[in-house]
PDB file of N, CA and C in Angstrom:
ATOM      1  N   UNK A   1      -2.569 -21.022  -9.539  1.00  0.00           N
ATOM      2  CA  UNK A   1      -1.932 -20.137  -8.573  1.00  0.00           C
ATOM      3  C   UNK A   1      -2.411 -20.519  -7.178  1.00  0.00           C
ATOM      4  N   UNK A   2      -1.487 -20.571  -6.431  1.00  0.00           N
ATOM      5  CA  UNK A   2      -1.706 -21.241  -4.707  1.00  0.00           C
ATOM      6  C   UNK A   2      -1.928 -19.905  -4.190  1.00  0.00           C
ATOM      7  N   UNK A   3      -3.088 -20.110  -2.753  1.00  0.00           N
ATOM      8  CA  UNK A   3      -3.268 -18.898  -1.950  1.00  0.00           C
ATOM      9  C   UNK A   3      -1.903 -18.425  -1.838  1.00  0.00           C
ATOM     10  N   UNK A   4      -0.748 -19.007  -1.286  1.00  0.00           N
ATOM     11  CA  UNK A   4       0.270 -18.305  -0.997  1.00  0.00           C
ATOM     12  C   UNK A   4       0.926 -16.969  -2.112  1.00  0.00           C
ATOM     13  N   UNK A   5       0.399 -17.341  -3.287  1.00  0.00           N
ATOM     14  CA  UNK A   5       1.021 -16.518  -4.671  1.00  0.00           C
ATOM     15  C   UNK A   5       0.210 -15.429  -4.846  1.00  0.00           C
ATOM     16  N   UNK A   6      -0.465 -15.156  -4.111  1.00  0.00           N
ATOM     17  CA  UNK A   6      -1.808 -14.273  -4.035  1.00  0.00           C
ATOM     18  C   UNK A   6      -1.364 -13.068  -3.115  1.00  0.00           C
ATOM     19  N   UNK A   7      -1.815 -12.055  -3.580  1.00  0.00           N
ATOM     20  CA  UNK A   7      -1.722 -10.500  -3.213  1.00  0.00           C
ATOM     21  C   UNK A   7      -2.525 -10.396  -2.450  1.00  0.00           C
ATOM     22  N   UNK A   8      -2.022  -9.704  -1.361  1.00  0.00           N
ATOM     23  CA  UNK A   8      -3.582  -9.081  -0.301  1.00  0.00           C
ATOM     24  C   UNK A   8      -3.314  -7.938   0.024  1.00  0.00           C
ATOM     25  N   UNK A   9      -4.223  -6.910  -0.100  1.00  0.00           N
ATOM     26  CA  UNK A   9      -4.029  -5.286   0.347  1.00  0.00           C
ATOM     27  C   UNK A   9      -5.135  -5.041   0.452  1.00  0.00           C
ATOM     28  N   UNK A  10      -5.390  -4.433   1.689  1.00  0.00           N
ATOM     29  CA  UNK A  10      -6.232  -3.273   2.878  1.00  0.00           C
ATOM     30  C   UNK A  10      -6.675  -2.310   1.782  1.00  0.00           C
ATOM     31  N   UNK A  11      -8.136  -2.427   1.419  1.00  0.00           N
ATOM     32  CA  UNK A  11      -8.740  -1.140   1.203  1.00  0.00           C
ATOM     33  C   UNK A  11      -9.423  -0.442   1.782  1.00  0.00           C
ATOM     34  N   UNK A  12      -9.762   1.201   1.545  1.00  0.00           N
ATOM     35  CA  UNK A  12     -10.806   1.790   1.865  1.00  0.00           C
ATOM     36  C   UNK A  12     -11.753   2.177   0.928  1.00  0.00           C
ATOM     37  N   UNK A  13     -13.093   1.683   0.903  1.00  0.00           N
ATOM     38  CA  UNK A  13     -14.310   1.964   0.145  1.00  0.00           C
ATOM     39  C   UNK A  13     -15.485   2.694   0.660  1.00  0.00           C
ATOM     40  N   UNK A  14     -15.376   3.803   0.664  1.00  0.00           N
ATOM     41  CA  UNK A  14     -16.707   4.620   1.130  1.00  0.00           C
ATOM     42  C   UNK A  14     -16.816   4.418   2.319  1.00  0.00           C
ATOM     43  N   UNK A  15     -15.401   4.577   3.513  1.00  0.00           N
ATOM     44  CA  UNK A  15     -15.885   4.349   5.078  1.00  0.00           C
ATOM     45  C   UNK A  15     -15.577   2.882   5.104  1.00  0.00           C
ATOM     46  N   UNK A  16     -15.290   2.207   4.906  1.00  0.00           N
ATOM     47  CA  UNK A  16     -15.091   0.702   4.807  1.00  0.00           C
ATOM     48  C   UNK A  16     -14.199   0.311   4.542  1.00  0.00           C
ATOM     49  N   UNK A  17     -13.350  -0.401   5.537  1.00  0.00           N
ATOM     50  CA  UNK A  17     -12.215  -1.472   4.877  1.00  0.00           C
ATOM     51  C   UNK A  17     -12.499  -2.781   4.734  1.00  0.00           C
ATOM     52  N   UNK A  18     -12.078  -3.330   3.654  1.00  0.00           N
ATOM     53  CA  UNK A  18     -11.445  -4.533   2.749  1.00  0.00           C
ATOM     54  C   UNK A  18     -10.234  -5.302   2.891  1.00  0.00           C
ATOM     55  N   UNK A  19     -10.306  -6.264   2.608  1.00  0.00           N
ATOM     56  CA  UNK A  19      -8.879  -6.888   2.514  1.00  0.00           C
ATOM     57  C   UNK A  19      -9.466  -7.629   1.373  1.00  0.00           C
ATOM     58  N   UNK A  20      -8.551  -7.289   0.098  1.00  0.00           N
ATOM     59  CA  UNK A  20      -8.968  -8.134  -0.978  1.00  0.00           C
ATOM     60  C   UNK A  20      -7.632  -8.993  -1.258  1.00  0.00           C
ATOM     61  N   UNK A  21      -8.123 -10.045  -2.210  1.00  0.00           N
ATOM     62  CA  UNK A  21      -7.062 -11.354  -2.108  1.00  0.00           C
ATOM     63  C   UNK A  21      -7.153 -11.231  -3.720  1.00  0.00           C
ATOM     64  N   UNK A  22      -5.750 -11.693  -4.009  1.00  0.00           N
ATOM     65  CA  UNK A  22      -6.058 -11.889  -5.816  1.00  0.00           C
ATOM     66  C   UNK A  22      -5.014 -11.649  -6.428  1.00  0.00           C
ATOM     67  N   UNK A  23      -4.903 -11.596  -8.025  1.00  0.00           N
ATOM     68  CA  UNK A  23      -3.459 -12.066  -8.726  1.00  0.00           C
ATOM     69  C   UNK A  23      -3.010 -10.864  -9.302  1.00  0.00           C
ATOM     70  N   UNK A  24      -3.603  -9.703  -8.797  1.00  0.00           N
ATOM     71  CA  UNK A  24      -3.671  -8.433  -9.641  1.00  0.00           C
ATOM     72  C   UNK A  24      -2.489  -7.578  -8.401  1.00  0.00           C
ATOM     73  N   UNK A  25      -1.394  -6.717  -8.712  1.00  0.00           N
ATOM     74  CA  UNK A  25      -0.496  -6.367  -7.983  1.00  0.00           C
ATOM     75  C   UNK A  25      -1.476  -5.208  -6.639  1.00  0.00           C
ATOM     76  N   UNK A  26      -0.597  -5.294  -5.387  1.00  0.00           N
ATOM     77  CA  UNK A  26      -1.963  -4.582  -4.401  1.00  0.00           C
ATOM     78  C   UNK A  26      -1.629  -3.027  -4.923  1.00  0.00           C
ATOM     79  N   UNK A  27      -0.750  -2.525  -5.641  1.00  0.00           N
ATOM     80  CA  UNK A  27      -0.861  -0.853  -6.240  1.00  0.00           C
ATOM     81  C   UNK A  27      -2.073  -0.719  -7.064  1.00  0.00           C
ATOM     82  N   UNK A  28      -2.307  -1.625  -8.091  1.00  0.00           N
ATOM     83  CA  UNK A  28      -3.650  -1.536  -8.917  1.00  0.00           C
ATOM     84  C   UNK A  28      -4.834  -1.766  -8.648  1.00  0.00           C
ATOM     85  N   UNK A  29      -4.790  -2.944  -6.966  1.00  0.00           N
ATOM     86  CA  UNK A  29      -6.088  -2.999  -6.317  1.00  0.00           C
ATOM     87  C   UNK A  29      -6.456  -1.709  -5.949  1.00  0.00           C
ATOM     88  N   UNK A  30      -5.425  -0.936  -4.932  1.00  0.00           N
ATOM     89  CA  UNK A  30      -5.734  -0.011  -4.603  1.00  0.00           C
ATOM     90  C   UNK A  30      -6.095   1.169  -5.293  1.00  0.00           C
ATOM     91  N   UNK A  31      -5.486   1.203  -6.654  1.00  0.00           N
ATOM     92  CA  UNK A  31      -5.885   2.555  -7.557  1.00  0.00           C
ATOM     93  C   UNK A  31      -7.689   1.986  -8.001  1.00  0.00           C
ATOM     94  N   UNK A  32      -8.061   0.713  -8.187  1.00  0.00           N
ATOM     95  CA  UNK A  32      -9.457   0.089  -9.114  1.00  0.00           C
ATOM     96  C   UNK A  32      -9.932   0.558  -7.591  1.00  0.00           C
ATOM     97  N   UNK A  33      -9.542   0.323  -5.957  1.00  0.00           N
ATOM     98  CA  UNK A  33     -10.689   0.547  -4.843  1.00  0.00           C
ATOM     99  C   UNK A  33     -10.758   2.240  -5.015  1.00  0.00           C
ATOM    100  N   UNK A  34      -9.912   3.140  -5.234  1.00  0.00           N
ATOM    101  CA  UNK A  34      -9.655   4.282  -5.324  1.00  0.00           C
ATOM    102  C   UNK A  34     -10.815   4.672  -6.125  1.00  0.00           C
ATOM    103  N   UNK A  35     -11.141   4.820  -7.251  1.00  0.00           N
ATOM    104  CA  UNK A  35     -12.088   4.533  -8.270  1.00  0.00           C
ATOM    105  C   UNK A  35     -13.556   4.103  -7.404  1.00  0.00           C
ATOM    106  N   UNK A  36     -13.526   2.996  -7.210  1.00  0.00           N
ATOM    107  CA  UNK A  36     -14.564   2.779  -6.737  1.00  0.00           C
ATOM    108  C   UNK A  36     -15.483   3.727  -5.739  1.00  0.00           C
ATOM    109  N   UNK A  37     -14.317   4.152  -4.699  1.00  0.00           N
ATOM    110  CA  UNK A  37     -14.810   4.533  -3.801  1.00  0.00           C
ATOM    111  C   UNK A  37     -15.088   6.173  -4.648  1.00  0.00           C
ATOM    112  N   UNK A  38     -14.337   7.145  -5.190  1.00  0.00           N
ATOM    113  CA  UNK A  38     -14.388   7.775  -6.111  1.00  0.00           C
ATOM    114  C   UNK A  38     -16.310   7.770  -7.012  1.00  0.00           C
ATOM    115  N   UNK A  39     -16.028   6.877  -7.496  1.00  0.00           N
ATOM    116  CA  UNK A  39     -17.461   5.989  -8.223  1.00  0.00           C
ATOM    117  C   UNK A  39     -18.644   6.834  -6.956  1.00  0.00           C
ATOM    118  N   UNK A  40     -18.762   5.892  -6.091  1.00  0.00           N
ATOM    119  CA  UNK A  40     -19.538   6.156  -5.234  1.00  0.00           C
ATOM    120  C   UNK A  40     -19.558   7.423  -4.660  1.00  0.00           C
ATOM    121  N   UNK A  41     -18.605   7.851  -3.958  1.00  0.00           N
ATOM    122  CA  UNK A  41     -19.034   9.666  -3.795  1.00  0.00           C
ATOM    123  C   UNK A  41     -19.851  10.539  -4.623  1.00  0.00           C
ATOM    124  N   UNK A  42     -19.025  10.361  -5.644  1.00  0.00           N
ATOM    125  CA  UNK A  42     -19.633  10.677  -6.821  1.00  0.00           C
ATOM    126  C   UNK A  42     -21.043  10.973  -7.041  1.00  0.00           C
ATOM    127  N   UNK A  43     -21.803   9.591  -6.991  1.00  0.00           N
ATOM    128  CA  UNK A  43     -22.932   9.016  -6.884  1.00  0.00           C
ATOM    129  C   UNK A  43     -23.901   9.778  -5.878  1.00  0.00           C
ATOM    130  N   UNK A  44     -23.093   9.534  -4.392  1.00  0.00           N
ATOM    131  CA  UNK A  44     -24.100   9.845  -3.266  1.00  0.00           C
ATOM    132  C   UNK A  44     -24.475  11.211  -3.350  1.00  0.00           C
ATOM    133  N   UNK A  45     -23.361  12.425  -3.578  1.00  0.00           N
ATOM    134  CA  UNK A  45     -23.185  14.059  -3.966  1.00  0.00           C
ATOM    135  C   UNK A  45     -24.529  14.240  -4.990  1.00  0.00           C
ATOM    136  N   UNK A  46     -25.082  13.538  -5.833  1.00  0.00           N
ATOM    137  CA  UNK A  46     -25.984  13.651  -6.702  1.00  0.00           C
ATOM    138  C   UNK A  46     -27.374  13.340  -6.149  1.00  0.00           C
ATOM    139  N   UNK A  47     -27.152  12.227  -5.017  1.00  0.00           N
ATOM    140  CA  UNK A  47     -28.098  11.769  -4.246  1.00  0.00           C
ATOM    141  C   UNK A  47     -28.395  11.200  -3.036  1.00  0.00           C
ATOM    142  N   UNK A  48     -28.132  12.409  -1.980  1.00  0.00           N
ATOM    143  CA  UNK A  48     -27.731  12.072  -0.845  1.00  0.00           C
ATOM    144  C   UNK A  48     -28.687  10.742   0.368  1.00  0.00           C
ATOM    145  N   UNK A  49     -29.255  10.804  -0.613  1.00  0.00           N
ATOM    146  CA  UNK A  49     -30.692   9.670  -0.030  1.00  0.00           C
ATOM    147  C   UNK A  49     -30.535   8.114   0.003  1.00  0.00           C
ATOM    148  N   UNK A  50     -29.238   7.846  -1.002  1.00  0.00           N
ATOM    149  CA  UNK A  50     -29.237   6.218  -1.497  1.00  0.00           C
ATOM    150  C   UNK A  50     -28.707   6.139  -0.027  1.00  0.00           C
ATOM    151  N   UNK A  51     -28.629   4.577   0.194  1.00  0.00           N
ATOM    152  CA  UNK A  51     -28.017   3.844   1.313  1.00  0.00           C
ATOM    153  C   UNK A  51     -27.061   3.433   0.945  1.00  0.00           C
ATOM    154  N   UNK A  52     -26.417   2.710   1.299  1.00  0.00           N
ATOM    155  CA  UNK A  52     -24.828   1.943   0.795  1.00  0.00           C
ATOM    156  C   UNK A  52     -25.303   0.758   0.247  1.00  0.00           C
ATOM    157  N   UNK A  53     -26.137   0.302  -0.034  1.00  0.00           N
ATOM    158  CA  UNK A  53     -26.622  -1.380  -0.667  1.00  0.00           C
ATOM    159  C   UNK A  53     -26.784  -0.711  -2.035  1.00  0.00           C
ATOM    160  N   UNK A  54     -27.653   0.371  -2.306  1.00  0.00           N
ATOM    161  CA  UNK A  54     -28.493   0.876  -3.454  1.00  0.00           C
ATOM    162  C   UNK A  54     -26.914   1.668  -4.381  1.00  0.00           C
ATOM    163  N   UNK A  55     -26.064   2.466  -3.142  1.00  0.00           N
ATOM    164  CA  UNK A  55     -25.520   2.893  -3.881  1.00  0.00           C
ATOM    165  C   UNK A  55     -24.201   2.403  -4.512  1.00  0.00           C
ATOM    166  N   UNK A  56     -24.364   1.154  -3.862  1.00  0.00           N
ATOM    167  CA  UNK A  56     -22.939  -0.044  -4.541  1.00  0.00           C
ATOM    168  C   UNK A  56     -23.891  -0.386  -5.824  1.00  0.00           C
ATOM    169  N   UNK A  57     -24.974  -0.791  -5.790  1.00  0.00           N
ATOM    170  CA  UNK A  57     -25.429  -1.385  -7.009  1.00  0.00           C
ATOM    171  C   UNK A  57     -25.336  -0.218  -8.095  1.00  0.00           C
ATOM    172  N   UNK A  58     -25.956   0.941  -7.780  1.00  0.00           N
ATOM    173  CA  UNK A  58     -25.587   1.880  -8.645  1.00  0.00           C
ATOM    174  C   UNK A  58     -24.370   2.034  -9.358  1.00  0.00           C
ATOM    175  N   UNK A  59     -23.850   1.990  -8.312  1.00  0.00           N
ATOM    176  CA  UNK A  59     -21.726   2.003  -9.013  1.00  0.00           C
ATOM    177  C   UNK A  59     -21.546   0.961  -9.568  1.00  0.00           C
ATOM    178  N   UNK A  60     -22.313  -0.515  -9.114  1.00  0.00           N
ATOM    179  CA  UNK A  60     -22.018  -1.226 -10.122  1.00  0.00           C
ATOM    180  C   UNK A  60     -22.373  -1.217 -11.925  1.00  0.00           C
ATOM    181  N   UNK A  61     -23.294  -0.558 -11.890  1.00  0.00           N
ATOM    182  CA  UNK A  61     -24.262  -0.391 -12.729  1.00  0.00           C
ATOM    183  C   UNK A  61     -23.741   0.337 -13.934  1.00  0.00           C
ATOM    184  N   UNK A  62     -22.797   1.891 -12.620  1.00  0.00           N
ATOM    185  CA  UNK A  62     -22.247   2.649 -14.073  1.00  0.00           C
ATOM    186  C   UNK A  62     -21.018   2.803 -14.361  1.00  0.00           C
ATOM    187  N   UNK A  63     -20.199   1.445 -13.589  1.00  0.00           N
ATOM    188  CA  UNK A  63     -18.973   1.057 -14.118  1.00  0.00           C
ATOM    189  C   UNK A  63     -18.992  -0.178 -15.322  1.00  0.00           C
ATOM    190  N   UNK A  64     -19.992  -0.760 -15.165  1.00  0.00           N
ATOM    191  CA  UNK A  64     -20.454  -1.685 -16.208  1.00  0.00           C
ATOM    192  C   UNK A  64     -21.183  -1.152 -17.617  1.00  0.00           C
ATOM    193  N   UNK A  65     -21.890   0.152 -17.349  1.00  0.00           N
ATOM    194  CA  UNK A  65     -22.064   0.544 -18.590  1.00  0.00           C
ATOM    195  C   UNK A  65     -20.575   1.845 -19.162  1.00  0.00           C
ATOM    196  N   UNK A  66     -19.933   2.517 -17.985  1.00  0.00           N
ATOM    197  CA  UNK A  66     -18.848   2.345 -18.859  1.00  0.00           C
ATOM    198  C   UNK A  66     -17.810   1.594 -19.556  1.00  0.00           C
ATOM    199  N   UNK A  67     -17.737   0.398 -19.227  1.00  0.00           N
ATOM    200  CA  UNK A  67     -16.919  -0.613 -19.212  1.00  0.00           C
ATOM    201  C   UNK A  67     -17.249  -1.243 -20.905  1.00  0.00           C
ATOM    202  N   UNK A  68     -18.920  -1.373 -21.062  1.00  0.00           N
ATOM    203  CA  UNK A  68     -19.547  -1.612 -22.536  1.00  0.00           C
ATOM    204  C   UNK A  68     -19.220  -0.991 -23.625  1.00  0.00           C
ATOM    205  N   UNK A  69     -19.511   0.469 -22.860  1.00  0.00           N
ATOM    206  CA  UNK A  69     -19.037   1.336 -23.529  1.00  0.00           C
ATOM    207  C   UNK A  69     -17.903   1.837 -24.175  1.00  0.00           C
ATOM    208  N   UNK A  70     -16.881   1.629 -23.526  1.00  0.00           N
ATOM    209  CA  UNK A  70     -15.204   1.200 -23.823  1.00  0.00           C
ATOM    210  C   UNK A  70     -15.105   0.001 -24.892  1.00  0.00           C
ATOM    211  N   UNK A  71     -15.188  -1.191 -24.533  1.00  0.00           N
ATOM    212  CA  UNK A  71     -15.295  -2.257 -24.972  1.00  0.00           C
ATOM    213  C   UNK A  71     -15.891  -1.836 -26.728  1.00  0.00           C
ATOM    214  N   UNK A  72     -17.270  -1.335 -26.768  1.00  0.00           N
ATOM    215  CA  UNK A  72     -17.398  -1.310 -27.859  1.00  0.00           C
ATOM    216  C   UNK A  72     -16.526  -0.054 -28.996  1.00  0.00           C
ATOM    217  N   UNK A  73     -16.236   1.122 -28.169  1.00  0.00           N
ATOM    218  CA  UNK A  73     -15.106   1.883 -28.596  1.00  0.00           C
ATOM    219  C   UNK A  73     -14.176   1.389 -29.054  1.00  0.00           C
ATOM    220  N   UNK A  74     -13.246   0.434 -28.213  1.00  0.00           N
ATOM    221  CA  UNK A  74     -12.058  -0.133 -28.866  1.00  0.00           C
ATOM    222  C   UNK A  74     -12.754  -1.551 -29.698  1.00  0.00           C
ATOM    223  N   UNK A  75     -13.302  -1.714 -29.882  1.00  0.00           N
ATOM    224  CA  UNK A  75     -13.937  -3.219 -30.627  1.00  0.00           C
ATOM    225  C   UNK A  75     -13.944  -2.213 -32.435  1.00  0.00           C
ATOM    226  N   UNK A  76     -14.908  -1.177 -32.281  1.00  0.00           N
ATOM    227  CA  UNK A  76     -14.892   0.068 -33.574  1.00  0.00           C
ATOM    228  C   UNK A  76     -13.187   0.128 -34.073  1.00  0.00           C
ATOM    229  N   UNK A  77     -12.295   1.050 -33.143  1.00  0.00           N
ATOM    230  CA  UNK A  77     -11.295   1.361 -33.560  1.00  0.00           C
ATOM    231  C   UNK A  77     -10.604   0.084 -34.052  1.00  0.00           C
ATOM    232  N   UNK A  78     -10.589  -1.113 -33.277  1.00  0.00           N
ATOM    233  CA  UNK A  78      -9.723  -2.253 -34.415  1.00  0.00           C
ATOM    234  C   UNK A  78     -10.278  -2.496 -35.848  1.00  0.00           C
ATOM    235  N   UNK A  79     -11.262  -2.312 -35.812  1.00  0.00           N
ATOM    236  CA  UNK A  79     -12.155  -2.783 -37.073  1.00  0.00           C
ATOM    237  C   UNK A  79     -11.609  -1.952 -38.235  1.00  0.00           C
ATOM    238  N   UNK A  80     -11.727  -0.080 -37.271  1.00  0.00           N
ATOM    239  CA  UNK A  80     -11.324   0.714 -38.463  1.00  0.00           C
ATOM    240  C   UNK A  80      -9.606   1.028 -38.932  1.00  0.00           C
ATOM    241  N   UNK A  81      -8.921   0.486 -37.676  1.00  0.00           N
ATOM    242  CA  UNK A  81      -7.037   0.070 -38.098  1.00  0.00           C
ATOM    243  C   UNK A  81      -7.504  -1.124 -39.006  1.00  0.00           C
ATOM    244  N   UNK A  82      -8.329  -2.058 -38.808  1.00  0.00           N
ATOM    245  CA  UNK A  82      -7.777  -2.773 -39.893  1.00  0.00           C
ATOM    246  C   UNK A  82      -8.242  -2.923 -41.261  1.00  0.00           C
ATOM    247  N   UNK A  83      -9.372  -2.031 -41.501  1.00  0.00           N
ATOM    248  CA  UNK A  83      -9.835  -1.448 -42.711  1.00  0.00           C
ATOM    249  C   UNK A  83      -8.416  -0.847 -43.171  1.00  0.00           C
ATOM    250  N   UNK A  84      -8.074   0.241 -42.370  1.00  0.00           N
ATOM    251  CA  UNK A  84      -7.210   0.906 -42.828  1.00  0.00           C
ATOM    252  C   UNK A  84      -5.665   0.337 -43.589  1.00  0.00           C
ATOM    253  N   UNK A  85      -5.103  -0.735 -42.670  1.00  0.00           N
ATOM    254  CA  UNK A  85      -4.478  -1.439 -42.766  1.00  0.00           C
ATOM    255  C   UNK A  85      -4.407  -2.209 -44.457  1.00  0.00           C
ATOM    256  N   UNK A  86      -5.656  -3.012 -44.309  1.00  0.00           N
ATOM    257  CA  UNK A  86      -6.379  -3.627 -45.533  1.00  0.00           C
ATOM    258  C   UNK A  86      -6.359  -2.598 -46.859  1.00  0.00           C
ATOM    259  N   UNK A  87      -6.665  -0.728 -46.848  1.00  0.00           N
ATOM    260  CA  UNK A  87      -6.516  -0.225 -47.987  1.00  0.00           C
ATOM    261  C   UNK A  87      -5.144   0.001 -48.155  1.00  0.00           C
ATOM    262  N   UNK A  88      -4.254   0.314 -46.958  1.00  0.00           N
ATOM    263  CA  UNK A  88      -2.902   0.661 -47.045  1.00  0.00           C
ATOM    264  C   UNK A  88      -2.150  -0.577 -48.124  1.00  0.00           C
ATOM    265  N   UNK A  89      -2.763  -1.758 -48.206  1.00  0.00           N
ATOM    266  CA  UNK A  89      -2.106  -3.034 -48.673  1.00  0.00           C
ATOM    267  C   UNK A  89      -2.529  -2.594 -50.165  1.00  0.00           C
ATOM    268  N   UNK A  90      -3.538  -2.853 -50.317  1.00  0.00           N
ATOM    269  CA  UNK A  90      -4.209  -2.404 -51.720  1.00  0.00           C
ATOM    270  C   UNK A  90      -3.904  -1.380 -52.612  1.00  0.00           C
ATOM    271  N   UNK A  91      -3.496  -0.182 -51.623  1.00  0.00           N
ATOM    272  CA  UNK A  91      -2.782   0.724 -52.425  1.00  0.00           C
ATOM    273  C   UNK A  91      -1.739   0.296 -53.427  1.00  0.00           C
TER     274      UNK A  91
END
């Protein structure tokens, strides 16, 4: 994909604009910066003390352990469709 084929849309993140570049449509950048910034409020309301370095890493931190967390959720549920699947045959 050539820069030219590439999406760019203006975000706002916690007081901060962005211009992110990339192959993902700019409605879904903006709903994932939405989130983010979301993420972080979130965060600071609990602890008005972090700085913006500490509290990006934080958000990174607990979008990645939800993200595991998902991941291994749906990793379970295929396993158990296809158990299921597998007795449905056997029947």
């Amino acid at each position: 994909m050539s820069q030219s084929d590439k999406t760019r849309a203006t975000v706002d993140i916690y007081g901060r604009s962005y211009t992110i570049i990339g192959e993902e449509q700019a409605h879904h950048v903006r709903m994932v910066a939405s989130l983010v910034d979301q993420k972080m409020r979130e965060i600071h309301d609990k602890n008005k003390s972090l700085d913006t370095t500490k509290l990006a890493v934080l958000t990174a931190v607990n979008t990645m352990n939800d993200y595991l967390k998902l991941k291994d959720d749906y990793a379970e549920l295929r396993n158990s469709i296809k158990q299921k699947e597998e007795q449905n045959k056997n029947d």
